[in-house]
C-alpha atoms as a PDB file:
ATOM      1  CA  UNK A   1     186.160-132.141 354.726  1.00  0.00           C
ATOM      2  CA  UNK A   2     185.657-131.520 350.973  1.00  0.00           C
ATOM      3  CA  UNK A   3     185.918-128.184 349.839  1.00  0.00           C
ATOM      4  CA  UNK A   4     182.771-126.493 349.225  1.00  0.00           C
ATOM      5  CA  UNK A   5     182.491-123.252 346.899  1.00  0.00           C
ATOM      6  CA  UNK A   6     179.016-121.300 346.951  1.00  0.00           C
ATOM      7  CA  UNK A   7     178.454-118.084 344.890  1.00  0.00           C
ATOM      8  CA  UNK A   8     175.803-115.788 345.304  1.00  0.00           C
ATOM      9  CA  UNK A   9     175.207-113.955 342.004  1.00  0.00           C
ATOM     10  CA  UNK A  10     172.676-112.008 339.893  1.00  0.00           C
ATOM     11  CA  UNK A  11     172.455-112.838 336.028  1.00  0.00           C
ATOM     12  CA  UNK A  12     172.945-109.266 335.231  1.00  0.00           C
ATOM     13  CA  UNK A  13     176.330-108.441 337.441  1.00  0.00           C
ATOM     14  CA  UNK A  14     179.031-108.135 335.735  1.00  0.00           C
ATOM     15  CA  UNK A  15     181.635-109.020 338.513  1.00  0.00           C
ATOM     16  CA  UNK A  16     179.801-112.493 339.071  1.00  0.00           C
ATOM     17  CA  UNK A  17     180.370-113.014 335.436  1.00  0.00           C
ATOM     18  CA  UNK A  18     184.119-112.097 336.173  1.00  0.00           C
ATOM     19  CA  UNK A  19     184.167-114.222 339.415  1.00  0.00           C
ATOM     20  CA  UNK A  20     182.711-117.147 337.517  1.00  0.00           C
ATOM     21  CA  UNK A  21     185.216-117.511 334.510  1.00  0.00           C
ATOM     22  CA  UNK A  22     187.983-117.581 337.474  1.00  0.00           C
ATOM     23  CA  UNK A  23     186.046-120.296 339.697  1.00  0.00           C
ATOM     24  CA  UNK A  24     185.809-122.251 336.004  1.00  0.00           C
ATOM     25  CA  UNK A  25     189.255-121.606 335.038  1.00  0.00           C
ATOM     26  CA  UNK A  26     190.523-123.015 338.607  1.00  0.00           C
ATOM     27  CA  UNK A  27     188.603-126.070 338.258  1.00  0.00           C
ATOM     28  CA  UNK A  28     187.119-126.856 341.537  1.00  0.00           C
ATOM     29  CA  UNK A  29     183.400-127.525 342.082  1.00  0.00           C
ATOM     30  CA  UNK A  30     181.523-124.872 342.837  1.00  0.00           C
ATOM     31  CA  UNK A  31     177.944-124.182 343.567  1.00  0.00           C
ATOM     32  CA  UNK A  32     175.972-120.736 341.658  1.00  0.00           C
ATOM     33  CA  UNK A  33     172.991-119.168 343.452  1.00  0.00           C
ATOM     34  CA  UNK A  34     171.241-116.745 341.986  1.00  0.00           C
ATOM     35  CA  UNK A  35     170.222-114.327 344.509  1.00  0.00           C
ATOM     36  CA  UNK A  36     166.925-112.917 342.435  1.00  0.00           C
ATOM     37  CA  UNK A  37     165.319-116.370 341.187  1.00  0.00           C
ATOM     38  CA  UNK A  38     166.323-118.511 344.684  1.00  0.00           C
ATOM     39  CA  UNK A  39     164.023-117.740 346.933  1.00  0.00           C
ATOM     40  CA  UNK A  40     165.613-116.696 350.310  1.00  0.00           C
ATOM     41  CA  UNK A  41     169.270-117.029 348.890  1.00  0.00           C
ATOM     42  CA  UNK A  42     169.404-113.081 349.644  1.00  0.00           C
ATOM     43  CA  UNK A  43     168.623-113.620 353.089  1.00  0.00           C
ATOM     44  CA  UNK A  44     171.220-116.515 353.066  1.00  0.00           C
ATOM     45  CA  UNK A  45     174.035-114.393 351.719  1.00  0.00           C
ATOM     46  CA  UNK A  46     173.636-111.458 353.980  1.00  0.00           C
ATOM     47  CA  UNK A  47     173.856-113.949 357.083  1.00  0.00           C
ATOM     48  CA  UNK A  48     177.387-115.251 355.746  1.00  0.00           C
ATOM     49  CA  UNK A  49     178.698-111.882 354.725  1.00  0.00           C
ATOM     50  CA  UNK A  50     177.568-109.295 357.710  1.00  0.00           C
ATOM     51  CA  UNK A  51     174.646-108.083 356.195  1.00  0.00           C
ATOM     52  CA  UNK A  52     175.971-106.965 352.979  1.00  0.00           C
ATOM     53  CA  UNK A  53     173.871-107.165 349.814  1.00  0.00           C
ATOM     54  CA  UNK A  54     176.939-107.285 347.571  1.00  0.00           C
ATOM     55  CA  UNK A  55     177.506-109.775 344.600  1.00  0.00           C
ATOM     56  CA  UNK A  56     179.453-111.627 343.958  1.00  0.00           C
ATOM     57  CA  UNK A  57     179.520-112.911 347.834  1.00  0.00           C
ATOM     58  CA  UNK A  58     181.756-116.319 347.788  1.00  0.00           C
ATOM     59  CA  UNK A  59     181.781-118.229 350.398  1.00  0.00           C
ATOM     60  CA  UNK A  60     184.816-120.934 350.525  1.00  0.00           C
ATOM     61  CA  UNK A  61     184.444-123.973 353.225  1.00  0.00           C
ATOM     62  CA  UNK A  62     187.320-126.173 353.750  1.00  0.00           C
ATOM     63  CA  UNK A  63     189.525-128.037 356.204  1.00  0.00           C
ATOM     64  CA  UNK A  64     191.574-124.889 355.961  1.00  0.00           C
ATOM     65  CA  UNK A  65     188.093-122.848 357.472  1.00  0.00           C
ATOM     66  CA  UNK A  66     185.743-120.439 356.241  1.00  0.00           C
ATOM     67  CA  UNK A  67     186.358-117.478 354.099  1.00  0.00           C
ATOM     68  CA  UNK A  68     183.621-115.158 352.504  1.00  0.00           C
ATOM     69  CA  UNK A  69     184.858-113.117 349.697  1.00  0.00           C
ATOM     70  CA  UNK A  70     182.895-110.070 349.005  1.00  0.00           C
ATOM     71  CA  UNK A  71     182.950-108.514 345.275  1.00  0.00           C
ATOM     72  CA  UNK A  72     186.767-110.081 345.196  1.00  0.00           C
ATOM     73  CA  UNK A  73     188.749-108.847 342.196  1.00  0.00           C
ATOM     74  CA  UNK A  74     190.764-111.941 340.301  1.00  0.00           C
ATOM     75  CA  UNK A  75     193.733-111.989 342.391  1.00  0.00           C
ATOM     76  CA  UNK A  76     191.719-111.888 345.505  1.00  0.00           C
ATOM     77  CA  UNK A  77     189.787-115.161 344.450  1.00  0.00           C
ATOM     78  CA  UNK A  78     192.484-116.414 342.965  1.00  0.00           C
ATOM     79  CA  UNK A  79     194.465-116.359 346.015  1.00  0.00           C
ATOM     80  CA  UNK A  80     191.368-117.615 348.492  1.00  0.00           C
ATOM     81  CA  UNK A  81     191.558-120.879 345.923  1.00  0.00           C
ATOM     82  CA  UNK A  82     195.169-121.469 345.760  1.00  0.00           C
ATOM     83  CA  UNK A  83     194.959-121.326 349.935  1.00  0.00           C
ATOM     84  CA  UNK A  84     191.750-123.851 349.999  1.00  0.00           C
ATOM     85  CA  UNK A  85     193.501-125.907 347.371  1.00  0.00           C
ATOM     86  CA  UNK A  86     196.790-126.698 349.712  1.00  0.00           C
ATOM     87  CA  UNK A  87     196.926-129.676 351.928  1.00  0.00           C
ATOM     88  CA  UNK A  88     196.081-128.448 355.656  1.00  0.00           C
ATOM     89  CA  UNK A  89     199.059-129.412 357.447  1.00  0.00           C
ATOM     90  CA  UNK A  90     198.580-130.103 361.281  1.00  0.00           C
END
C-alpha cells in the first residue's frame, strides 16, 4: 500500500501553515483539504479524528496503519513521517 498523507486545513491557521512547510520539507505526497471551501471535508475530518474540529488534523495511511495527528507540533509530525517512511518489516 502506498502511503497516503491527507491534511485538513483552513487558509487562515497558522499551525496548518506550520504543518505544511514540514509535510514539504519531508518530501512525500501529500493531499491539502481545506476544511471551509470543500464542502463536507469538516464532516470528513471529525469522523477520522473523534469528533474534533481541530486543524491541522493529518491523517497518515500506510502499510505501517493509520495514524491521525491532531494540531501535531514539528517533532510530532516529524516523527509520524519518519515511522510511515520505514520499510514494514513482517
Amino acid at each position: 500500500m502506498p502511503v497516503t498523507i491527507v491534511a485538513y486545513i483552513t487558509h487562515w491557521c497558522p499551525d496548518c501553515v506550520r504543518s505544511r512547510r514540514v509535510l514539504q520539507r519531508f518530501g512525500l505526497p501529500f493531499v491539502e483539504i481545506d476544511i471551509e471551501k470543500t464542502p463536507s471535508a469538516e464532516d470528513a475530518m471529525r469522523a477520522i479524528n473523534g469528533g474534533s474540529g481541530k486543524v491541522p488534523t493529518i491523517l497518515i495511511e500506510s502499510d505501517a496503519g493509520r495514524r491521525v495527528l491532531i494540531e501535531p507540533g514539528d517533532h510530532e509530525l516529524t516523527d509520524a513521517l519518519r515511522a510511515t517512511a520505514q520499510p514494514h518489516r513482517e
